[in-house]
PDB file of N, CA and C in Angstrom:
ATOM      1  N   UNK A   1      18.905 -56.465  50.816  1.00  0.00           N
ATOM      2  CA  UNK A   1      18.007 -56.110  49.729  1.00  0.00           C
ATOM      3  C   UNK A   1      17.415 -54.737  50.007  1.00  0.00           C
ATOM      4  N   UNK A   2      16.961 -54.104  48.699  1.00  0.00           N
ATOM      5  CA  UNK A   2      17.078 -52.790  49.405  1.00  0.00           C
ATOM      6  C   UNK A   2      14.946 -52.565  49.394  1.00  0.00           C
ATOM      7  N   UNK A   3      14.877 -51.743  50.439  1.00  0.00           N
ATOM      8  CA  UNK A   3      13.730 -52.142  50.823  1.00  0.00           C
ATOM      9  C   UNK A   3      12.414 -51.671  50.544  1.00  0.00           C
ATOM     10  N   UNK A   4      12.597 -50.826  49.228  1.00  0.00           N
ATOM     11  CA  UNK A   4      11.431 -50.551  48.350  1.00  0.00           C
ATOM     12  C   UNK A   4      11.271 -52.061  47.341  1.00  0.00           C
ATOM     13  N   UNK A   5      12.353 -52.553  47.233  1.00  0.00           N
ATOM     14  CA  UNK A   5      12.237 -53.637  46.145  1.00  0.00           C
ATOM     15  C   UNK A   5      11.506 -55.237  47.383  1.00  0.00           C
ATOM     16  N   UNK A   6      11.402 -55.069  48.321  1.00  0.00           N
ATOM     17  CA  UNK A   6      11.153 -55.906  49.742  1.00  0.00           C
ATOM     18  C   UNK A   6       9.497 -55.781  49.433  1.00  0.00           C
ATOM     19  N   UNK A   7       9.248 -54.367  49.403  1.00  0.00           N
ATOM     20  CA  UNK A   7       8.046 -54.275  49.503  1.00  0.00           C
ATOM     21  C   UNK A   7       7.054 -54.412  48.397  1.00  0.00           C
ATOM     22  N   UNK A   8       8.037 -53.778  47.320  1.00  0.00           N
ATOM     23  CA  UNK A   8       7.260 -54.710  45.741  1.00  0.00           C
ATOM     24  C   UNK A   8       6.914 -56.107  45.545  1.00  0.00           C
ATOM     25  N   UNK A   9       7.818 -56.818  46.347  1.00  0.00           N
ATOM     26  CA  UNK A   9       7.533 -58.228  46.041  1.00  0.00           C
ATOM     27  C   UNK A   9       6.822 -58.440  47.003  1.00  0.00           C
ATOM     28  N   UNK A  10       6.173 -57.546  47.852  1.00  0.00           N
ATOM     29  CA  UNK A  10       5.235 -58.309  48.654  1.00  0.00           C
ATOM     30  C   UNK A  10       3.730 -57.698  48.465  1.00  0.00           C
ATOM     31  N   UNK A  11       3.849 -56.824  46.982  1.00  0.00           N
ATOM     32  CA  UNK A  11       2.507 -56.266  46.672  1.00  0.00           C
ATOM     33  C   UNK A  11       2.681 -56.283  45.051  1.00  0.00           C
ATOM     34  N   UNK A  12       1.703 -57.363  44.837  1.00  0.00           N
ATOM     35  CA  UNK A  12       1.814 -58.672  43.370  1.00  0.00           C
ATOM     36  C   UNK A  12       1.214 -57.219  42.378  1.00  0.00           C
ATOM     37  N   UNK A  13       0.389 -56.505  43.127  1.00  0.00           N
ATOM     38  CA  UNK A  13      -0.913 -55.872  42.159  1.00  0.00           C
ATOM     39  C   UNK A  13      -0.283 -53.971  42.348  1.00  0.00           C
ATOM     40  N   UNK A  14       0.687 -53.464  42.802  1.00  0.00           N
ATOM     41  CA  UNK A  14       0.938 -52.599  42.702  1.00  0.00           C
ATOM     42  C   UNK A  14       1.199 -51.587  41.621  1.00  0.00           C
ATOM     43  N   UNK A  15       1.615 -52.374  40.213  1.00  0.00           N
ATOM     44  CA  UNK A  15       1.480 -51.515  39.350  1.00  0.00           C
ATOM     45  C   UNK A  15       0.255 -51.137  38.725  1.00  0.00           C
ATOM     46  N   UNK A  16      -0.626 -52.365  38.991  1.00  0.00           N
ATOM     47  CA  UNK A  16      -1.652 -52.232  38.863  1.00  0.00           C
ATOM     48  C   UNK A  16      -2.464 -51.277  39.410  1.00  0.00           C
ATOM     49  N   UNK A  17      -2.616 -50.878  40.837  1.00  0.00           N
ATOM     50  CA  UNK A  17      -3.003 -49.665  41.369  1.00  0.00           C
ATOM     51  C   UNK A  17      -2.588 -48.362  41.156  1.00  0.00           C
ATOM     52  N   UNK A  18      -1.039 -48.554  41.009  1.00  0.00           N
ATOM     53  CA  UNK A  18      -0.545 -46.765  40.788  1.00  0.00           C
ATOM     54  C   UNK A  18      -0.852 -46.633  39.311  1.00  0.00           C
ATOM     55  N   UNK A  19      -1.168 -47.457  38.427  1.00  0.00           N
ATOM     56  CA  UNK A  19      -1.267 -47.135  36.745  1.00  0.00           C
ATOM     57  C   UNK A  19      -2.901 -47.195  37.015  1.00  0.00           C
ATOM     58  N   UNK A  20      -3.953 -47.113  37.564  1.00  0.00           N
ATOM     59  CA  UNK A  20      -5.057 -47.376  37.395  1.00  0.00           C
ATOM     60  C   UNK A  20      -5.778 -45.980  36.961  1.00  0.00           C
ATOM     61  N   UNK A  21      -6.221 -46.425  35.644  1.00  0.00           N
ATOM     62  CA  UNK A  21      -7.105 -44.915  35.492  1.00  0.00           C
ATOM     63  C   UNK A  21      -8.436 -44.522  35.805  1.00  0.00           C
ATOM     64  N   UNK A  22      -8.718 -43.902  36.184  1.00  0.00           N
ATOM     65  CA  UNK A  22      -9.986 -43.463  37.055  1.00  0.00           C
ATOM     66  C   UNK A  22     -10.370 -41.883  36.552  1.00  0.00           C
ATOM     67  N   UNK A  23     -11.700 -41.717  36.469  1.00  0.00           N
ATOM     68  CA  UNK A  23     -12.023 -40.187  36.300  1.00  0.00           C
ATOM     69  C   UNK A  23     -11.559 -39.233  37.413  1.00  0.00           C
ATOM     70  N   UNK A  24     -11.427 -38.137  36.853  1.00  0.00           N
ATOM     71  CA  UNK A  24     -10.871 -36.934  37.265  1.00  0.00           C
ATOM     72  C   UNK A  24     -12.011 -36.823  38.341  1.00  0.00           C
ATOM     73  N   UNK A  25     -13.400 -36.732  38.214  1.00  0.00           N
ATOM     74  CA  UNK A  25     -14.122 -36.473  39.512  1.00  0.00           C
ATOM     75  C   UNK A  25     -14.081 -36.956  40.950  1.00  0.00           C
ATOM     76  N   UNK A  26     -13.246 -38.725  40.282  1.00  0.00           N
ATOM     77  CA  UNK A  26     -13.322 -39.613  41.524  1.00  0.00           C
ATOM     78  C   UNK A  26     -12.373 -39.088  42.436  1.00  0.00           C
ATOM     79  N   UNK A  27     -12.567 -38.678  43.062  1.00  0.00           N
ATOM     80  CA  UNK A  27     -11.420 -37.910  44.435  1.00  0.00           C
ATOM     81  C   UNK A  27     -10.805 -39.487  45.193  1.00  0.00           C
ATOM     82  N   UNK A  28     -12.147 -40.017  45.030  1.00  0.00           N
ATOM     83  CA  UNK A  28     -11.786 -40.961  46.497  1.00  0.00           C
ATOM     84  C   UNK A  28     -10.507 -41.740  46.278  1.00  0.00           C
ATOM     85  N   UNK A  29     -10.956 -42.299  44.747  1.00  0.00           N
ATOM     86  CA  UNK A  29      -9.948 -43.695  44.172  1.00  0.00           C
ATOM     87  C   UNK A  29      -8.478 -42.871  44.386  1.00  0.00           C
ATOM     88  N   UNK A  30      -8.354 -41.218  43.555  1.00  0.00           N
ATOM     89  CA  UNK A  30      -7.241 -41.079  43.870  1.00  0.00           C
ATOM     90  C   UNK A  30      -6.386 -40.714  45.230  1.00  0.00           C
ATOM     91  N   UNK A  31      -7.339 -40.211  45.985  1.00  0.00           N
ATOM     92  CA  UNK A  31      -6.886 -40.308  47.379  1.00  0.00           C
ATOM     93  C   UNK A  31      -6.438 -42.061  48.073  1.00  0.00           C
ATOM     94  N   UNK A  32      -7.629 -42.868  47.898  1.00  0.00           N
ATOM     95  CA  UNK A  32      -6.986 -44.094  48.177  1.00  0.00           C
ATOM     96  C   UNK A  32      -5.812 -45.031  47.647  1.00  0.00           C
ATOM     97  N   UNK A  33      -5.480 -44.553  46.168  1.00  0.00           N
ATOM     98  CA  UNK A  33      -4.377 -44.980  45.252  1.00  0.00           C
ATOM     99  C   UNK A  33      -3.027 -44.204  46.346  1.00  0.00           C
ATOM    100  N   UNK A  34      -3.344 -43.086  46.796  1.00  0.00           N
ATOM    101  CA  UNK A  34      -2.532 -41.793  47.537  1.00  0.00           C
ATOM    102  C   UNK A  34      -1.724 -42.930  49.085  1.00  0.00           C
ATOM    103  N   UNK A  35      -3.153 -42.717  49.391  1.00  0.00           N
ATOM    104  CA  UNK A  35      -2.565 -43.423  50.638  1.00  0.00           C
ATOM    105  C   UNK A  35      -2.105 -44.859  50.970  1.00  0.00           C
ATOM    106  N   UNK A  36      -2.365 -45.880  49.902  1.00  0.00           N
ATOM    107  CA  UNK A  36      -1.950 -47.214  49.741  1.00  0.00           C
ATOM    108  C   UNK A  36       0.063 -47.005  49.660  1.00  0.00           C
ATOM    109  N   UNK A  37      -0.100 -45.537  48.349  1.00  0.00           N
ATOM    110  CA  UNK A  37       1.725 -45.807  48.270  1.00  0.00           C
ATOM    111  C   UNK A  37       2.559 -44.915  49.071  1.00  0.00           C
ATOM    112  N   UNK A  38       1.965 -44.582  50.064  1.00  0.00           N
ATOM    113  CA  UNK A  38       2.607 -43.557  51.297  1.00  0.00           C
ATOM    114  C   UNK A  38       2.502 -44.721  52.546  1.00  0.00           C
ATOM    115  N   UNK A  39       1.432 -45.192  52.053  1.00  0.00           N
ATOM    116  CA  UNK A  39       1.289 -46.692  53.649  1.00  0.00           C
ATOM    117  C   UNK A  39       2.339 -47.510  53.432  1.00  0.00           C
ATOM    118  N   UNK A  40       2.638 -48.106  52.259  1.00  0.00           N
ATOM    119  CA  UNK A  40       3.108 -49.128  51.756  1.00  0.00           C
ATOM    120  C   UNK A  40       5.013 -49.105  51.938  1.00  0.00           C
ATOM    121  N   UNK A  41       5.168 -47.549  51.600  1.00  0.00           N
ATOM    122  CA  UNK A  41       6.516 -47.186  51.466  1.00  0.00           C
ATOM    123  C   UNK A  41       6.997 -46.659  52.877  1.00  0.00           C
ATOM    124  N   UNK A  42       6.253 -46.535  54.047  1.00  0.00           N
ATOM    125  CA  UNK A  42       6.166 -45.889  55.294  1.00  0.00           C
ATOM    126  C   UNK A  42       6.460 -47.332  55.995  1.00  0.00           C
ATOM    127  N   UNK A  43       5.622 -48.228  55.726  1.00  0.00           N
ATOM    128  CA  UNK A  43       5.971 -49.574  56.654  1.00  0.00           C
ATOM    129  C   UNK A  43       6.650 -49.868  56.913  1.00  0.00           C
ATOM    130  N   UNK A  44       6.791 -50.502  58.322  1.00  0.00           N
ATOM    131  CA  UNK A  44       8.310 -51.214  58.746  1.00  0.00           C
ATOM    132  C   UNK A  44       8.013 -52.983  58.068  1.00  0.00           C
ATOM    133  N   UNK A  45       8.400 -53.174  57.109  1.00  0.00           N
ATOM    134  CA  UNK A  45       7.943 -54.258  57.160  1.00  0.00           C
ATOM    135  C   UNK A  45       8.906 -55.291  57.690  1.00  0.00           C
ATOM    136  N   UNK A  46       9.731 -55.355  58.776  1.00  0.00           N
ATOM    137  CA  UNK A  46      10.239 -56.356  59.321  1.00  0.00           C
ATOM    138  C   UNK A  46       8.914 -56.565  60.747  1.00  0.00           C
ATOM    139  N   UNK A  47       8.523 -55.819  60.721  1.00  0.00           N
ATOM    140  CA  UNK A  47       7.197 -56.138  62.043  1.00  0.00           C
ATOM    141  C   UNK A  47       5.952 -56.475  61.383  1.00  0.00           C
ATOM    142  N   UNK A  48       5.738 -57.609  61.687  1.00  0.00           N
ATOM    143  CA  UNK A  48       5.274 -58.911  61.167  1.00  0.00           C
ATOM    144  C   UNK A  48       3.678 -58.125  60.777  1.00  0.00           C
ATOM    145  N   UNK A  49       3.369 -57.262  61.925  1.00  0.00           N
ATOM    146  CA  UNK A  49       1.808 -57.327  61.789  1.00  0.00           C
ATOM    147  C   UNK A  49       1.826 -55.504  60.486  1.00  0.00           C
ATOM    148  N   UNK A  50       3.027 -54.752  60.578  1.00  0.00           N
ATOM    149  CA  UNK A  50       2.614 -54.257  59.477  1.00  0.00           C
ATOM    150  C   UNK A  50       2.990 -54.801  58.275  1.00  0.00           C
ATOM    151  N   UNK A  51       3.626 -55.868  58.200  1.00  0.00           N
ATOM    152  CA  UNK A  51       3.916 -56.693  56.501  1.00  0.00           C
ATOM    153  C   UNK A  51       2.700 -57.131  55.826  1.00  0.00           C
ATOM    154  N   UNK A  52       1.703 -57.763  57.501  1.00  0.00           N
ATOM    155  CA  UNK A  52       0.808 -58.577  56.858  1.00  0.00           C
ATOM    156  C   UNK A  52      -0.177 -57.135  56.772  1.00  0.00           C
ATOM    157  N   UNK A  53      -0.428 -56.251  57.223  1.00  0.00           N
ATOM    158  CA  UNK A  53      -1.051 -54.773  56.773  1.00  0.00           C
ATOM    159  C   UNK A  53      -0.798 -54.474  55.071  1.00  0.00           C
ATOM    160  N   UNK A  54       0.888 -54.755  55.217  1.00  0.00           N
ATOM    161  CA  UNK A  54       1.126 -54.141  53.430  1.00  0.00           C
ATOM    162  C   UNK A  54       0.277 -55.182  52.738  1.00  0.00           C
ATOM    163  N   UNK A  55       0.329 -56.251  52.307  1.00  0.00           N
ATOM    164  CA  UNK A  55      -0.475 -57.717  51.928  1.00  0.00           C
ATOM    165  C   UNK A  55      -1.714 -57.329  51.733  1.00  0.00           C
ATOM    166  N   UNK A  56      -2.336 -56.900  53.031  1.00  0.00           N
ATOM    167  CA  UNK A  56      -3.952 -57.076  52.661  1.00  0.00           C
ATOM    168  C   UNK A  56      -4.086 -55.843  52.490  1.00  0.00           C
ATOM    169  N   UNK A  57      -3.949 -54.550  52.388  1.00  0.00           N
ATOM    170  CA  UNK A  57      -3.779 -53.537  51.616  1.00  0.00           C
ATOM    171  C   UNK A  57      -3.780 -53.812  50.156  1.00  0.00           C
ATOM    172  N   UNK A  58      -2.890 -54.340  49.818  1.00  0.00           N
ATOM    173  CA  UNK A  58      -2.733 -54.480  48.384  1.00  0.00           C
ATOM    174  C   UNK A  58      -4.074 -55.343  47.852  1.00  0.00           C
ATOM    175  N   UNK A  59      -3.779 -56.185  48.417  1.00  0.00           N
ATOM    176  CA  UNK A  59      -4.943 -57.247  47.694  1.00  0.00           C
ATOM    177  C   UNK A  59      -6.528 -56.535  47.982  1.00  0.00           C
ATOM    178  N   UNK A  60      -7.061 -55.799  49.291  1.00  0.00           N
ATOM    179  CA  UNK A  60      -8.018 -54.959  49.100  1.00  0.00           C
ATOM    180  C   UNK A  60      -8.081 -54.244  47.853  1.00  0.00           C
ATOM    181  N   UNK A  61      -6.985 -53.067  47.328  1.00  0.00           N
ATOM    182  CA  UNK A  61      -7.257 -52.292  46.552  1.00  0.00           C
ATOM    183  C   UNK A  61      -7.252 -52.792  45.210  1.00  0.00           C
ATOM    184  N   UNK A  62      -6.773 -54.035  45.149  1.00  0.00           N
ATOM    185  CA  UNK A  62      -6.527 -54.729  43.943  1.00  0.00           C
ATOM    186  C   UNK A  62      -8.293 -55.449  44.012  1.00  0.00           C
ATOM    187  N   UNK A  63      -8.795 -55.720  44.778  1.00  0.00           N
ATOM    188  CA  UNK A  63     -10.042 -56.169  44.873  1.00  0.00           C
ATOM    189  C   UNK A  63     -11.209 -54.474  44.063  1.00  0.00           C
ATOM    190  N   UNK A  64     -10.751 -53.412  44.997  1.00  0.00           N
ATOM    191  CA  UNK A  64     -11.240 -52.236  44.559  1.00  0.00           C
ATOM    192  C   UNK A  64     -11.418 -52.551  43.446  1.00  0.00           C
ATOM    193  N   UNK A  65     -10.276 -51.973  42.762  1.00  0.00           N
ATOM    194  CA  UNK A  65      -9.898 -52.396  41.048  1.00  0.00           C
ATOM    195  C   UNK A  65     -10.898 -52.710  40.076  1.00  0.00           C
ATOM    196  N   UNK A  66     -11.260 -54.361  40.236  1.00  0.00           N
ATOM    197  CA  UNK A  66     -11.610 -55.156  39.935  1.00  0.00           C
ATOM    198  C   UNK A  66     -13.094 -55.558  40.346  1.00  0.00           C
ATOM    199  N   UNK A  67     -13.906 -54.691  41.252  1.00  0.00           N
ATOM    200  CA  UNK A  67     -15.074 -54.902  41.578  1.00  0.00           C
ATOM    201  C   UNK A  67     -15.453 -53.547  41.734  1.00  0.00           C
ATOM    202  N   UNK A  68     -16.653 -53.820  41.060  1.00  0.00           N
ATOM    203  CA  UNK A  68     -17.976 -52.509  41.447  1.00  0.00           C
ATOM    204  C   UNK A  68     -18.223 -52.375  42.128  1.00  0.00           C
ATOM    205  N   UNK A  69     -18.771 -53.513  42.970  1.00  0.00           N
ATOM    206  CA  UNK A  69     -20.050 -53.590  43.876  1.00  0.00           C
ATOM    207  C   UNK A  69     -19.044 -53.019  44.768  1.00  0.00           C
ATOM    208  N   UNK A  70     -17.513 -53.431  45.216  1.00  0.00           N
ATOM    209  CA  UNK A  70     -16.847 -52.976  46.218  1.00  0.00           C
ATOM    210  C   UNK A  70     -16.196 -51.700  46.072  1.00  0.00           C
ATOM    211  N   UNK A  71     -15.987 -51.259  44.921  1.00  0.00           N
ATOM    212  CA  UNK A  71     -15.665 -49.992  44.644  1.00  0.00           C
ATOM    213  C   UNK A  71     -17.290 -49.040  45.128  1.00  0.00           C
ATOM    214  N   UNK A  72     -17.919 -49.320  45.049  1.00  0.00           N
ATOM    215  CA  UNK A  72     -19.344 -48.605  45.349  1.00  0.00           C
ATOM    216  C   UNK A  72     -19.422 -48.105  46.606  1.00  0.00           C
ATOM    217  N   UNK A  73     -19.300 -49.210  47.104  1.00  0.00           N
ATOM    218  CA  UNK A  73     -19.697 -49.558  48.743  1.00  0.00           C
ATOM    219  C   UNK A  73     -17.932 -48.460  49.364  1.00  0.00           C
ATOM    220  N   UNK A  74     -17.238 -48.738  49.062  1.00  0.00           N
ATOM    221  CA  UNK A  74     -16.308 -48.399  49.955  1.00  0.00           C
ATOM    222  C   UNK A  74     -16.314 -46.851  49.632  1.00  0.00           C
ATOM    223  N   UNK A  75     -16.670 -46.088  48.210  1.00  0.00           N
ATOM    224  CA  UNK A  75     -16.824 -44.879  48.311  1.00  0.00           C
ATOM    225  C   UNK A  75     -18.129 -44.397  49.109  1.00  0.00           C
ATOM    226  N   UNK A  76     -19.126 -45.063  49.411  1.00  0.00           N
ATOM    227  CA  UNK A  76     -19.518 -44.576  50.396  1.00  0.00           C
ATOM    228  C   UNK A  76     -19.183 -44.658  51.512  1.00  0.00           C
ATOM    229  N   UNK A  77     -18.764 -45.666  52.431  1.00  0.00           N
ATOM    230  CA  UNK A  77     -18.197 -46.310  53.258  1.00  0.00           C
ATOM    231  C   UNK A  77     -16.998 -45.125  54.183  1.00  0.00           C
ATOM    232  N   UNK A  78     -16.398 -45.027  53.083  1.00  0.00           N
ATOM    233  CA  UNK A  78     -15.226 -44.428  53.336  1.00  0.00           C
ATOM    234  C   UNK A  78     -15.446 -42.458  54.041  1.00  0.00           C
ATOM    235  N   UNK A  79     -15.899 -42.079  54.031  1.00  0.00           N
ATOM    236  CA  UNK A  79     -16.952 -40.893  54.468  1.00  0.00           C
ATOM    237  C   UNK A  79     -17.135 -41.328  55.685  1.00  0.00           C
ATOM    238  N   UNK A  80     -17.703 -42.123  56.196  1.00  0.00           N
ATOM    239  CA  UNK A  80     -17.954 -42.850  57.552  1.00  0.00           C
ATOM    240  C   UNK A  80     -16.705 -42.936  58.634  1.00  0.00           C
ATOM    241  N   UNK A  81     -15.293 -43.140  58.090  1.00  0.00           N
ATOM    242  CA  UNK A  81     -14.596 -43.008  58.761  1.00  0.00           C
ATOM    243  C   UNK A  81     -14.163 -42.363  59.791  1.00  0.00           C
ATOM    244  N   UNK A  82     -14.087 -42.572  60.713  1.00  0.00           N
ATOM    245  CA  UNK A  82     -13.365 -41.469  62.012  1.00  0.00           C
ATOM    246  C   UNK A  82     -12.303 -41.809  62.766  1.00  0.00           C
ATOM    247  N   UNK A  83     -11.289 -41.052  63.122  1.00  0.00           N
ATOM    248  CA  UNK A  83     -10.135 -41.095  63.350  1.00  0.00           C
ATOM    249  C   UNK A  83      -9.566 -40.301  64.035  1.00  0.00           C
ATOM    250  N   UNK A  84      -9.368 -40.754  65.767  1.00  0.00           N
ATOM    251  CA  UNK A  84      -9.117 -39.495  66.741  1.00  0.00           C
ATOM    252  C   UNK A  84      -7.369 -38.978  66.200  1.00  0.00           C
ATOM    253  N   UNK A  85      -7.601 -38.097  66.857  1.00  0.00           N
ATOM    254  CA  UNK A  85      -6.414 -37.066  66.362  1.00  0.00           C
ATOM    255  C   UNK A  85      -5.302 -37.878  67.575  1.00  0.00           C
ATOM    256  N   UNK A  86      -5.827 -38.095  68.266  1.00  0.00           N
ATOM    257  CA  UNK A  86      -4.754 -38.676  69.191  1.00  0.00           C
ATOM    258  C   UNK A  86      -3.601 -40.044  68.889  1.00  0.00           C
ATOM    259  N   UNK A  87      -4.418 -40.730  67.700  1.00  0.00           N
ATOM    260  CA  UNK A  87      -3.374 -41.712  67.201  1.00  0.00           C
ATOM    261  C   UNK A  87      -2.140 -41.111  66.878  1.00  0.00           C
ATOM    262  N   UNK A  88      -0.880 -42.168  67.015  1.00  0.00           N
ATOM    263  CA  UNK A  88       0.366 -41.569  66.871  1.00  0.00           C
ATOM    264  C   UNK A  88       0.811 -41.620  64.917  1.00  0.00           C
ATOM    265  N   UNK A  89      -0.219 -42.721  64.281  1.00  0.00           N
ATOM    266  CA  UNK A  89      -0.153 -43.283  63.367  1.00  0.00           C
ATOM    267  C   UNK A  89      -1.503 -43.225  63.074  1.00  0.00           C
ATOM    268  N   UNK A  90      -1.505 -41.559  61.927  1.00  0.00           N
ATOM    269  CA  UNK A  90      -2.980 -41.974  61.205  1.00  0.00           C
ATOM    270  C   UNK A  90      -2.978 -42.765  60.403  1.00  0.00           C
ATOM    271  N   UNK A  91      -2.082 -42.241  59.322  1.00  0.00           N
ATOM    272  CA  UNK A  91      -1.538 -43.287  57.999  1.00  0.00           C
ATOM    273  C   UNK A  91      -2.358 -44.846  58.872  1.00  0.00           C
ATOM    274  N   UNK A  92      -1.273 -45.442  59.319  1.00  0.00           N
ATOM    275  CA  UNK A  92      -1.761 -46.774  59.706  1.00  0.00           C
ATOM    276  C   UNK A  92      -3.386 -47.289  60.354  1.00  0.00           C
ATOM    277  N   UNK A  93      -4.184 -45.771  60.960  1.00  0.00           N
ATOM    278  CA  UNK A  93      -5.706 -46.310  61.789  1.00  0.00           C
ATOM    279  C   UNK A  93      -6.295 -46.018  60.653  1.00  0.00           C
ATOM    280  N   UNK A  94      -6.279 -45.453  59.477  1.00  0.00           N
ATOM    281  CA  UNK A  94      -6.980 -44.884  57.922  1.00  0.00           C
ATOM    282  C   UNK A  94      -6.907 -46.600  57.153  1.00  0.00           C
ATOM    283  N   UNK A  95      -5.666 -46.766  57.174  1.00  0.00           N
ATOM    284  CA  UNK A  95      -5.581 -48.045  56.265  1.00  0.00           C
ATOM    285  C   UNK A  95      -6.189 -49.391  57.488  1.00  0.00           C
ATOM    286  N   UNK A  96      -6.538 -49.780  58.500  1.00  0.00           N
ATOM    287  CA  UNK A  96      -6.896 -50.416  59.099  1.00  0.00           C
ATOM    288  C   UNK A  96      -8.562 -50.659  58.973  1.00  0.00           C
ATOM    289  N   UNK A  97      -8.853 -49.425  58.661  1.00  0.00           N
ATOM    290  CA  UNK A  97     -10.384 -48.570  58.418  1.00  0.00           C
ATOM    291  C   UNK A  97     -10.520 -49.134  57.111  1.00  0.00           C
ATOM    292  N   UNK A  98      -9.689 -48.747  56.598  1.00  0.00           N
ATOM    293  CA  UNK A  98     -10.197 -49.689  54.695  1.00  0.00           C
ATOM    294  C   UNK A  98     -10.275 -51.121  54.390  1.00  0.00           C
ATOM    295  N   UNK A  99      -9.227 -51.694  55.385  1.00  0.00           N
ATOM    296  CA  UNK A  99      -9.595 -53.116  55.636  1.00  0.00           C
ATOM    297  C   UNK A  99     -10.653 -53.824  56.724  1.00  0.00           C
ATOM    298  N   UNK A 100     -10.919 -52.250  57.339  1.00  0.00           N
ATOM    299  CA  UNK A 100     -12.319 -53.621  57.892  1.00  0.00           C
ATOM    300  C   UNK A 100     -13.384 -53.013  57.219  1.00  0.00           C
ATOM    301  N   UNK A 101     -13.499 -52.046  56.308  1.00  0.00           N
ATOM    302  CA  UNK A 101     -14.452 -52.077  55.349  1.00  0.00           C
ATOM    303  C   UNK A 101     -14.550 -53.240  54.346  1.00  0.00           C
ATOM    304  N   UNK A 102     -13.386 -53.648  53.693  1.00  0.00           N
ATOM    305  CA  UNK A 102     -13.650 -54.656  53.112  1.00  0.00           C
ATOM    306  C   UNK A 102     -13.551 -56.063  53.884  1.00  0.00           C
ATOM    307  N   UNK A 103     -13.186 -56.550  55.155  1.00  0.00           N
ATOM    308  CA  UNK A 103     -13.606 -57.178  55.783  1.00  0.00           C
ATOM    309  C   UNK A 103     -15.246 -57.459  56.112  1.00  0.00           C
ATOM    310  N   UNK A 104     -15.524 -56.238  56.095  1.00  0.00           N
ATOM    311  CA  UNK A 104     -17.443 -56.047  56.537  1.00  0.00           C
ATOM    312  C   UNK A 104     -18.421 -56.586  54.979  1.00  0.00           C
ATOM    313  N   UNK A 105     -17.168 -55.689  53.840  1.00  0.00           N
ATOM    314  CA  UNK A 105     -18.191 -56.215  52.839  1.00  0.00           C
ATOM    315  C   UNK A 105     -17.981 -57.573  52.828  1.00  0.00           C
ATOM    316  N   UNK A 106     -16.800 -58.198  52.419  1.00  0.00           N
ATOM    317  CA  UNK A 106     -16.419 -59.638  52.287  1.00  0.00           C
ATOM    318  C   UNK A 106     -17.700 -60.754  53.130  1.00  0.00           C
ATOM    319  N   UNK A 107     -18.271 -60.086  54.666  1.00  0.00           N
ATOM    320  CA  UNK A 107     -18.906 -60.721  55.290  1.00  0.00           C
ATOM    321  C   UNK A 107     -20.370 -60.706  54.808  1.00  0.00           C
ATOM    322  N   UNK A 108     -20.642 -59.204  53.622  1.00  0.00           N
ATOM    323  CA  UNK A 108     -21.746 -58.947  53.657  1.00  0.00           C
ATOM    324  C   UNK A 108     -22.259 -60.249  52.267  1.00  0.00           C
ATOM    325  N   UNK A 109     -21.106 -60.107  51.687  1.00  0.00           N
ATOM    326  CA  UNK A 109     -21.216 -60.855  49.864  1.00  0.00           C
ATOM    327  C   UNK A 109     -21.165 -62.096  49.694  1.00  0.00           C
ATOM    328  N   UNK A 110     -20.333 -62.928  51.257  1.00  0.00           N
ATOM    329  CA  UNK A 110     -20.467 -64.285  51.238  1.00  0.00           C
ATOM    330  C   UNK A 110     -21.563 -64.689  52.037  1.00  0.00           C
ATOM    331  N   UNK A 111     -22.440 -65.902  50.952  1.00  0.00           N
ATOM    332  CA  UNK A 111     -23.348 -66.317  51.784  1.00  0.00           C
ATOM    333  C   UNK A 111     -23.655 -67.723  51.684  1.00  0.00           C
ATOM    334  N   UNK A 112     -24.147 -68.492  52.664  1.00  0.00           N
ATOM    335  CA  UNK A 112     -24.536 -69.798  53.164  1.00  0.00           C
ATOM    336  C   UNK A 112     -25.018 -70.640  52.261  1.00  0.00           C
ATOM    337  N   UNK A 113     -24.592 -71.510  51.482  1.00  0.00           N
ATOM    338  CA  UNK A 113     -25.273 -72.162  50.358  1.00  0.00           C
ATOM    339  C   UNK A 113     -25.622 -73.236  51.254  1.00  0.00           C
ATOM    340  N   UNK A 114     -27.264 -73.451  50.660  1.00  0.00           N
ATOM    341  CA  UNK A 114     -28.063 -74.645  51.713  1.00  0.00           C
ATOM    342  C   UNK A 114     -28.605 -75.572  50.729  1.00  0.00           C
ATOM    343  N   UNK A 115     -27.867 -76.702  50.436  1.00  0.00           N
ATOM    344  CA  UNK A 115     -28.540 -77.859  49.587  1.00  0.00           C
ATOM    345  C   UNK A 115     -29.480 -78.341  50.226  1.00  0.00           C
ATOM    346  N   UNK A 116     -30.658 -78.784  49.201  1.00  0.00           N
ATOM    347  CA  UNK A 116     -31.773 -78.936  50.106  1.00  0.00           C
ATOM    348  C   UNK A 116     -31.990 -80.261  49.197  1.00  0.00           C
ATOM    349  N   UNK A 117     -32.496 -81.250  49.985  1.00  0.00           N
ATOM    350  CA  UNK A 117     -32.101 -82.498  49.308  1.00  0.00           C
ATOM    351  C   UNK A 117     -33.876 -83.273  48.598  1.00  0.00           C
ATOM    352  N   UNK A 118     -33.868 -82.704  47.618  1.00  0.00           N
ATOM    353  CA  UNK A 118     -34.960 -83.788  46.634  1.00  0.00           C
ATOM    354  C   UNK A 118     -35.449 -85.528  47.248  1.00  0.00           C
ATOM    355  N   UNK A 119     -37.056 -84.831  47.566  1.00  0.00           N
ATOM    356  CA  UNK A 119     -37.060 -86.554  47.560  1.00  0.00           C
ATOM    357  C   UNK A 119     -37.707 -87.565  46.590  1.00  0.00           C
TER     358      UNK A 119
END
């Protein structure tokens, strides 16, 4: 199978990201739309841990998409990043960086529901 079509089927929301329209000011979205389909098409995806990279890539930016509060947060967020020059693989420590941003928010947005029992 040839292995751009490997990697489509393993990113449900991709047209969805490269067709996404966004204002001309937003640098970030289109830089991150940028680097999702240079990550995505760069992967080896027979090595297990960058397949599951392509996966939650997708579904992050497809989360982007689809949420404010996380589209908010990660354009600030994303500024924060740092990234020694010494990696052999920025592409890959950049996109690792976007998923534990939304890892961090995910931790920040879920919270503890405490039934408290009527007497």
């Amino acid at each position: 199978m040839n292995k751009n079509k490997a990697v489509l089927e393993m990113c449900p929301n991709f047209y969805r990201i490269i067709n996404y329209e966004y204002f001309e000011e937003d640098v970030v979205t289109g830089k991150l739309i940028k680097i999702y389909e240079d990550f995505i098409f760069k992967a080896d995806i027979k090595d297990e841990e960058e397949a599951q990279m392509v996966k939650k890539i997708d579904y992050v930016l497809g989360k982007y998409i689809d949420d404010n509060l996380f589209r908010r947060k990660m354009q600030k967020e994303i500024f924060n990043v740092k990234v020694s020059k010494t990696y052999k693989n920025m592409l890959f420590a950049i996109v690792a960086n976007i998923i534990a941003i939304f890892n961090h928010y995910e931790q920040d947005t879920t919270r503890s529901i405490y039934i408290a029992r009527w007497i």
